[in-house]
Protein backbone atom coordinates (compact mmCIF):
# COMPACT_ATOMS: atom_id res chain seq x y z
CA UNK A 1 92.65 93.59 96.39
CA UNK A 2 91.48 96.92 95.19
CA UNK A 3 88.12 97.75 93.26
CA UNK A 4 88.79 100.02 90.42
CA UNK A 5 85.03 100.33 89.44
CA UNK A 6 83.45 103.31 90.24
CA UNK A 7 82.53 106.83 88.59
CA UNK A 8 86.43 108.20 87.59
CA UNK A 9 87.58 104.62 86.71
CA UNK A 10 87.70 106.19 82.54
CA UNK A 11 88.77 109.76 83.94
CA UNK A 12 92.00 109.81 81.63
CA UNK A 13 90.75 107.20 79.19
CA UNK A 14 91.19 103.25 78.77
CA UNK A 15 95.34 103.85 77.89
CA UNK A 16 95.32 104.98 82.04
CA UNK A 17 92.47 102.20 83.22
CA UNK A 18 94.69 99.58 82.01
CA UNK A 19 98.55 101.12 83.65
CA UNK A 20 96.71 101.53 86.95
CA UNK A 21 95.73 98.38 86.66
CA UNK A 22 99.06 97.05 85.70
CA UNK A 23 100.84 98.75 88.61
CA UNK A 24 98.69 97.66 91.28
CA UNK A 25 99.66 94.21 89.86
CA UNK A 26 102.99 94.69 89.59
CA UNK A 27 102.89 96.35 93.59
CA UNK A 28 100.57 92.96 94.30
CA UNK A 29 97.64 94.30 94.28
CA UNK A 30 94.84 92.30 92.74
CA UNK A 31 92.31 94.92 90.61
CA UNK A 32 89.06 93.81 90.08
CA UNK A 33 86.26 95.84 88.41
CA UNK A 34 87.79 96.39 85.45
CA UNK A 35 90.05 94.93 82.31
CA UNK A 36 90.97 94.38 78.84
CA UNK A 37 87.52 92.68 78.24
CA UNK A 38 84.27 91.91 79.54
CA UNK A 39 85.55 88.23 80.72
CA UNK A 40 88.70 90.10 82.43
CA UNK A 41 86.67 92.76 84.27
CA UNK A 42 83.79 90.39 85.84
CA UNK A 43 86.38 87.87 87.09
CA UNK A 44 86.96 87.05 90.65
CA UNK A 45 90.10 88.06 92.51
CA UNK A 46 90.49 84.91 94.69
CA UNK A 47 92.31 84.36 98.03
CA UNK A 48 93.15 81.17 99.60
CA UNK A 49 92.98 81.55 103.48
CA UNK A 50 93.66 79.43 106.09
CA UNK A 51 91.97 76.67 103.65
CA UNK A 52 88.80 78.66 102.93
CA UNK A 53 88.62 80.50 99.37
CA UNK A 54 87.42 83.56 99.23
CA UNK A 55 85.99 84.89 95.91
CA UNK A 56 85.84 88.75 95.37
CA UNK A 57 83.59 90.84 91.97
CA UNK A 58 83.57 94.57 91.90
CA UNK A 59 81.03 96.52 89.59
CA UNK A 60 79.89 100.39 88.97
CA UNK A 61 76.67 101.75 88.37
CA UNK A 62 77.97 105.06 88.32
CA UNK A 63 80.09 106.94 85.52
CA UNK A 64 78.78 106.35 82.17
CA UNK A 65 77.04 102.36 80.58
CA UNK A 66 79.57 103.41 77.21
CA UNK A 67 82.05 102.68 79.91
CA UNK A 68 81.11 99.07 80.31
CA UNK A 69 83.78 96.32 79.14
CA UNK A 70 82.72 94.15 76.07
CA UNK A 71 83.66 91.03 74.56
CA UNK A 72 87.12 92.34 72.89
CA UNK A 73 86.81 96.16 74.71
CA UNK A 74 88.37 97.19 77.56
CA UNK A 75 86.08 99.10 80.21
CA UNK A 76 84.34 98.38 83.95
CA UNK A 77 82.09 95.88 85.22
CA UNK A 78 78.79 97.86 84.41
CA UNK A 79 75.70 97.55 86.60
CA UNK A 80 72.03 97.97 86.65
CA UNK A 81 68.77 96.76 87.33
CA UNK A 82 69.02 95.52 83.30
CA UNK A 83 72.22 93.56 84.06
CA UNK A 84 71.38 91.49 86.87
CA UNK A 85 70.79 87.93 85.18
CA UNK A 86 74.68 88.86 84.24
CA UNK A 87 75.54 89.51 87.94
CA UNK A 88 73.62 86.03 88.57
CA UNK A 89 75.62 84.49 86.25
CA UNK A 90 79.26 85.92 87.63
CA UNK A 91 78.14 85.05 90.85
CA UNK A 92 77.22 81.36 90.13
CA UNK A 93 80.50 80.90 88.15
CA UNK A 94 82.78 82.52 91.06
CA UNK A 95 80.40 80.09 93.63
CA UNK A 96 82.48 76.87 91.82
CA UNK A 97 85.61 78.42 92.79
CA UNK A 98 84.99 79.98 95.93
CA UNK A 99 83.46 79.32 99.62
CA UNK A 100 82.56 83.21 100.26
CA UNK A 101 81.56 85.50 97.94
CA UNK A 102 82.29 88.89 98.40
CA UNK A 103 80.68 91.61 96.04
CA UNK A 104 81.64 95.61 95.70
CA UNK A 105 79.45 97.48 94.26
CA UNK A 106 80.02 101.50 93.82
CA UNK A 107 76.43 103.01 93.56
CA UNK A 108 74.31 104.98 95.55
CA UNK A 109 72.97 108.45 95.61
CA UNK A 110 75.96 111.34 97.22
CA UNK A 111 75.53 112.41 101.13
CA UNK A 112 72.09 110.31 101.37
CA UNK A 113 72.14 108.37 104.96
CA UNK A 114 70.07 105.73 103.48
CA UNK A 115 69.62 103.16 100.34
CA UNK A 116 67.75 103.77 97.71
CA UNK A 117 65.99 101.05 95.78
CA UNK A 118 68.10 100.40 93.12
CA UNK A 119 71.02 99.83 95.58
CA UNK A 120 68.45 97.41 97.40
CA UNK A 121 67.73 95.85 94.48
CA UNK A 122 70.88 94.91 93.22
CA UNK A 123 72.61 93.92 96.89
CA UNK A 124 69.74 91.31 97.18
CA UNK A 125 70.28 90.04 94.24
CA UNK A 126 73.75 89.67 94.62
CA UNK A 127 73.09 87.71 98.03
CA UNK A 128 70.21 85.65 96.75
CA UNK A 129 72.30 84.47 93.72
CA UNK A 130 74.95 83.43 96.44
CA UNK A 131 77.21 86.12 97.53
CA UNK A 132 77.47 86.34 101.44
CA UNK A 133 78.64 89.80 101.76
CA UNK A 134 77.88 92.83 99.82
CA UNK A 135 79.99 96.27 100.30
CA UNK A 136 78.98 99.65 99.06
CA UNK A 137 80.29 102.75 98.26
CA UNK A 138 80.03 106.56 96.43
CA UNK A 139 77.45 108.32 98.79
CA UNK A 140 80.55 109.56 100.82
CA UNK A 141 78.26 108.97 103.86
CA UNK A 142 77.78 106.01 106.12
CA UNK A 143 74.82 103.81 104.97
CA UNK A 144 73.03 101.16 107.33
CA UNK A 145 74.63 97.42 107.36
CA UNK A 146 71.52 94.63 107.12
CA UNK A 147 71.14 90.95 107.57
CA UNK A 148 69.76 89.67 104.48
CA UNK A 149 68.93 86.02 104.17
CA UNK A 150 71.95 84.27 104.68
CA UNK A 151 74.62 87.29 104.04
CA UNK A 152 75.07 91.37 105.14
CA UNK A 153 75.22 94.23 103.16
CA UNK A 154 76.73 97.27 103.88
CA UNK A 155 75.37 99.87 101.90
CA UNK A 156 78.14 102.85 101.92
CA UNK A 157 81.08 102.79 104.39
CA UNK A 158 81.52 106.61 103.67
CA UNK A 159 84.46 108.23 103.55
CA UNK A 160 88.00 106.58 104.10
CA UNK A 161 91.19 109.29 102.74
CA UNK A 162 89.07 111.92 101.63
CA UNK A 163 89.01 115.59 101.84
CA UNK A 164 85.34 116.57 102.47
CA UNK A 165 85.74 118.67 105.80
CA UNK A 166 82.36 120.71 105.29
CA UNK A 167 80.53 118.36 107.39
CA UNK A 168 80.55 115.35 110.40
CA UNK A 169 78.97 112.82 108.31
CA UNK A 170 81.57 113.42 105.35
CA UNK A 171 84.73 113.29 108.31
CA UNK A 172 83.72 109.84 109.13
CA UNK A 173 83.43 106.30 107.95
CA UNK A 174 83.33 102.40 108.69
CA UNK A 175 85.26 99.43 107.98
CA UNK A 176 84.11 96.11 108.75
CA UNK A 177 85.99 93.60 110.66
CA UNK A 178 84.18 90.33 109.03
CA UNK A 179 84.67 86.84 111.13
CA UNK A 180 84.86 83.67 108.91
CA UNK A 181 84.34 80.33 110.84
CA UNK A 182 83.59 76.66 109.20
CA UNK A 183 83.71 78.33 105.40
CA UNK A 184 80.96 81.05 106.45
CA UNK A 185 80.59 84.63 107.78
CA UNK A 186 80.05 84.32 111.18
CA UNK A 187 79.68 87.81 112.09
CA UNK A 188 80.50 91.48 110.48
CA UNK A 189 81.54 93.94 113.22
CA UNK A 190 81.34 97.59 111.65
CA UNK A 191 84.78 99.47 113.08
CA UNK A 192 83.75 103.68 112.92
CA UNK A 193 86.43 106.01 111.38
CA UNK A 194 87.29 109.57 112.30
CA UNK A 195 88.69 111.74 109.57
CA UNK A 196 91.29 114.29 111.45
CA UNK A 197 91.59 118.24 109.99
CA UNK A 198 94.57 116.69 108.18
CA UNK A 199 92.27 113.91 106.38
CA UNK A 200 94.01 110.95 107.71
CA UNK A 201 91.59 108.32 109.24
CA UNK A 202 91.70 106.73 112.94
CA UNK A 203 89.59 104.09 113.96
CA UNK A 204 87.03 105.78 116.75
CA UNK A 205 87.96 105.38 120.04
CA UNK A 206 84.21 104.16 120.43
CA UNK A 207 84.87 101.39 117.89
CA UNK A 208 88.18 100.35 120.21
């Protein structure tokens, strides 16, 4: 599964959205984020694993609102703190479908180590409508990981494959190694990742 929901999603218009979209299909990729209507880009991907379902919405704050997907238009999954009855309403729709909840938002503000309150705002929202994990990204930094209520939220897991060598903070990153027991998240174990001088990304030896 692969969000395509952040900031250059329209970079080369709706005409390239919708064939990037078609060839991560076709290479079985799931998009989510983003479609040929509003209906198509808020809809779950959903995974059937070892009999729990997981259930898995991807939105953007970031890029422009004209961007956002409507009823016959093809665009993003737009968020903000004006949309969140929406993101309630996703969320409570994918919950009939699916045992976890998983929720990608790209938002943020660029090289800051910490959330701001709009970020805040809409992860807890997310998790108090019934999501159990939130993940963030765009600040290109690493951002903290909390326990919220009953789910996590990682705020920005920074850089992954990116060329940003001016700094330590932009050469590194996270990924999260999430356990699922009994239909729930257990546990979320963040995994650190070193960017080499090349740009390709080792887990930290630390992390091993």
């Amino acid at each position: 599964v692969l969000s395509i929901a952040n900031n250059h999603s329209l970079d080369y218009g709706i005409e390239a959205l919708l064939d990037s979209q078609e060839r991560l299909r076709q290479a079985g990729i799931i998009p989510v984020g983003a479609g040929k209507s509003a209906a198509q880009a808020r809809a779950p991907a959903l995974f059937n694993i070892k009999g729990t379902t997981i259930g898995i919405l991807a939105y953007t704050s970031l890029g422009s609102p004209f961007w956002q997907a409507g009823e016959k238009t093809p665009g993003v999954a737009w968020i903000d703190s004006s949309l969140l009855e929406q993101l309630k309403q996703d969320i409570k729709k994918t919950k009939q479908q699916a045992d976890i909840i998983v929720v990608s938002f790209h938002f943020g503000e660029e090289y800051q180590t910490t959330p701001n309150a709009v970020q805040q705002l809409i992860s807890r929202t997310a998790i108090d409508a019934g999501a159990n994990l939130v993940i963030g990204h765009h600040p290109h930094v690493v951002q903290p990981i909390e326990q919220y209520k009953h789910g996590f939220i990682a705020y920005s897991l920074g850089n992954f494959v990116f060329d940003q060598g001016f700094s330590k903070e932009t050469m590194e990153g996270m990924l999260l190694k999430v356990l699922v027991q009994e239909n729930s998240i257990t546990q979320v174990i963040p995994l650190m990742i070193e960017i080499a001088s090349e740009f390709q990304p080792a887990i930290s030896k630390e992390s091993m």
